[in-house]
Protein backbone atom coordinates (compact mmCIF):
# COMPACT_ATOMS: atom_id res chain seq x y z
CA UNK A 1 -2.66 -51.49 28.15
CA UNK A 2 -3.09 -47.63 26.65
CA UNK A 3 -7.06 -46.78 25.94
CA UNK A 4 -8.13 -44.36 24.42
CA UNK A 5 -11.16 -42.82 23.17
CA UNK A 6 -11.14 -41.11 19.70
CA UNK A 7 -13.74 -39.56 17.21
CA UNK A 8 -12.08 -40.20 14.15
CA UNK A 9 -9.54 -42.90 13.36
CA UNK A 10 -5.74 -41.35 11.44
CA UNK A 11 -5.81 -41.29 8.28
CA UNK A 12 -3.17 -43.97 7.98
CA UNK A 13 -5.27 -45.90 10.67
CA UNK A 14 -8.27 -45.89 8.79
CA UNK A 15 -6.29 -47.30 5.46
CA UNK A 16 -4.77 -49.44 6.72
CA UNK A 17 -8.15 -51.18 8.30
CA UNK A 18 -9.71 -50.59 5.17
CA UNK A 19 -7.00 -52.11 2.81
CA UNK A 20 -7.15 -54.99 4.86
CA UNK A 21 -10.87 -56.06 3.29
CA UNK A 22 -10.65 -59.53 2.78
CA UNK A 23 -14.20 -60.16 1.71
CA UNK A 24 -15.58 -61.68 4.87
CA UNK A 25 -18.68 -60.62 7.09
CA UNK A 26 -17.50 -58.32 10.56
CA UNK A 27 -18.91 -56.72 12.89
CA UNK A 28 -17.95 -53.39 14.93
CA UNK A 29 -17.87 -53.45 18.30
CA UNK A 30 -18.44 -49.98 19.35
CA UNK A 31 -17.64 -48.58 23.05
CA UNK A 32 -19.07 -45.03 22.79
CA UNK A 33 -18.21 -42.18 25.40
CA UNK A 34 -20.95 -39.00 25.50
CA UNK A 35 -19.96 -35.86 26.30
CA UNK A 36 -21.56 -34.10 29.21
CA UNK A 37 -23.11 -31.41 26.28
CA UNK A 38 -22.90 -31.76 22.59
CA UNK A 39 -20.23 -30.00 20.93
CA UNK A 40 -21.54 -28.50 17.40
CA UNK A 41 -19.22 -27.25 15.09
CA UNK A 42 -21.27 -23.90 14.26
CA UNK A 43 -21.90 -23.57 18.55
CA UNK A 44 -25.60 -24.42 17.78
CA UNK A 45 -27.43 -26.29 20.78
CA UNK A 46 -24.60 -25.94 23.45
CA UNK A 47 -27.00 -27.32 26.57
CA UNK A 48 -28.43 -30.46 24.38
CA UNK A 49 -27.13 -33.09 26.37
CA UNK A 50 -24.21 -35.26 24.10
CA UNK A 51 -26.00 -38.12 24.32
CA UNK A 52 -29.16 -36.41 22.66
CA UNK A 53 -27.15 -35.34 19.77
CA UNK A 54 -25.37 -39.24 19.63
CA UNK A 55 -29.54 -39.86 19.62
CA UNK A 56 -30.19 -38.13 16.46
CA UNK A 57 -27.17 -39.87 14.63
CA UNK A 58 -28.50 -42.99 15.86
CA UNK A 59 -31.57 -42.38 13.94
CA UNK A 60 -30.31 -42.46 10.89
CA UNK A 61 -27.06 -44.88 10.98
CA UNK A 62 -29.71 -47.53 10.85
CA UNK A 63 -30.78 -47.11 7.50
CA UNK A 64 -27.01 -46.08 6.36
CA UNK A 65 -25.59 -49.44 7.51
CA UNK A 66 -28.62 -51.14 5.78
CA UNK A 67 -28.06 -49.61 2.64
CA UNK A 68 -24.94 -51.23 2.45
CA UNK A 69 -26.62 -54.78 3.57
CA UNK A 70 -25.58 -54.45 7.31
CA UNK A 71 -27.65 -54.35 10.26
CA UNK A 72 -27.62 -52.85 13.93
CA UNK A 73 -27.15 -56.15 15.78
CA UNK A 74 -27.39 -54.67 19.42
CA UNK A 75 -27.01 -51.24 21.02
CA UNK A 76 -27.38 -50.92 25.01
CA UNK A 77 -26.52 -48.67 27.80
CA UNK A 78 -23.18 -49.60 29.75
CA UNK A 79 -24.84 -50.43 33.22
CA UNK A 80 -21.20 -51.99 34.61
CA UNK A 81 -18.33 -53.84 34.79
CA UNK A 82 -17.93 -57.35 35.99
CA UNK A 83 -14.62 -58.08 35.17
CA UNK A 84 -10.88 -55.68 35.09
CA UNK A 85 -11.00 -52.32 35.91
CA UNK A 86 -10.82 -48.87 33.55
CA UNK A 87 -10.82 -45.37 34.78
CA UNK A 88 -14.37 -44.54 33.00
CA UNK A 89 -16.69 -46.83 32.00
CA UNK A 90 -18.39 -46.08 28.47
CA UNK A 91 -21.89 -44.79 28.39
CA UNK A 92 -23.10 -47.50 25.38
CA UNK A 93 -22.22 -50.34 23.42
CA UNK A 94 -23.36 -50.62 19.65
CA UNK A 95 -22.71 -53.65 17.52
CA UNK A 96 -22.99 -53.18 13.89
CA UNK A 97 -22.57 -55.87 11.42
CA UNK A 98 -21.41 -55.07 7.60
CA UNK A 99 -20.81 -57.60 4.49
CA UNK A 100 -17.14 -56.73 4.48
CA UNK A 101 -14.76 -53.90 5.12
CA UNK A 102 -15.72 -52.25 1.46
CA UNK A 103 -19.33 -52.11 2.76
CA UNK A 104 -18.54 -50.30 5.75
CA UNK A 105 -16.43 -47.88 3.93
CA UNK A 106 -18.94 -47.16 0.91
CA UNK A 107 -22.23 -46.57 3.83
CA UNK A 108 -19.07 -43.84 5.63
CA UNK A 109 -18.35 -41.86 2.31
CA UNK A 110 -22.30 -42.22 1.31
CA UNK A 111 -23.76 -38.57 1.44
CA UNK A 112 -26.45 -40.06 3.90
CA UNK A 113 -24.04 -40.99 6.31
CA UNK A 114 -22.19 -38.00 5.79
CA UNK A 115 -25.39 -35.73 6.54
CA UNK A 116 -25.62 -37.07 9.88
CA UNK A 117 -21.92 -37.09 11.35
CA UNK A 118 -22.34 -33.45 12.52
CA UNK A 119 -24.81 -35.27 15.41
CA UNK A 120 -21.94 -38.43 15.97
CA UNK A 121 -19.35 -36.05 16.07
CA UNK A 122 -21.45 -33.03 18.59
CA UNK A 123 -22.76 -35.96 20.77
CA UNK A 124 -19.35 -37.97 21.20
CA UNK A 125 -16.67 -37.34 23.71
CA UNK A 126 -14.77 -40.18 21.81
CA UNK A 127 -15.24 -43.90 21.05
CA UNK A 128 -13.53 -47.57 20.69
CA UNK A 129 -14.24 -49.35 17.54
CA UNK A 130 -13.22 -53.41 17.63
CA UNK A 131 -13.55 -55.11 14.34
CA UNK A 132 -14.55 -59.04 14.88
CA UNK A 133 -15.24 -61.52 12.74
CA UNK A 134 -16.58 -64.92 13.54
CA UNK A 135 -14.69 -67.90 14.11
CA UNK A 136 -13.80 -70.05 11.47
CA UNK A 137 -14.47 -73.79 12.56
């Protein structure tokens, strides 16, 4: 099995996922990696700590996801591993749940979201994102 940890999905990655919207409730399992110091495009704040800049996006992704009629399900620190083995363990997990695939895209091209990416994007060293949906019985 190949991991690994990315900012930003390929273009042809993230239409794919997105053209795949089949209506139904998901949620995002996110595995999020922080760097050691954030990263800033314009150099600004080069000793915050990553996870301090992740903290600001955090902030506001909340009200983003809502917007769309989502919710932040669950967010915790990674505190181990109980089962396989990986190089790295992640720093958090997030769970975010959306009304469909269109909702997740419409809160990501939002100018709200937009206006906070700059934190996601200084604070991350890279992430997993797992779409799930529930079970069908």
């Amino acid at each position: 099995m190949i991991v690994t940890n990315m900012l930003h999905p390929a273009p042809q990655q993230a239409m794919t996922f997105f053209a795949a919207d089949d209506g139904a409730p998901m949620c995002m399992v996110n595995l999020l990696k922080f760097r050691d110091k954030a990263a800033y495009a314009d150099g600004s704040e080069p000793e915050l700590p990553g996870r301090e800049a992740y903290a600001r996006y955090a902030a506001g992704v909340g009200a983003c996801i809502a917007a769309v009629g989502g919710n932040l399900r669950f967010g915790g620190a990674v505190t181990g591993l109980l089962i396989g083995e990986v190089e790295e363990l992640w720093d958090m997990v997030a769970i975010a749940e959306y009304p469909s695939r269109k909702a997740m895209l419409a809160m990501v091209q939002s100018p709200e979201y937009q206006a906070i990416t700059k934190h996601r994007d200084a604070g991350l060293a890279g992430q997993l994102n797992i779409c799930t949906h529930e079970r069908q019985t």
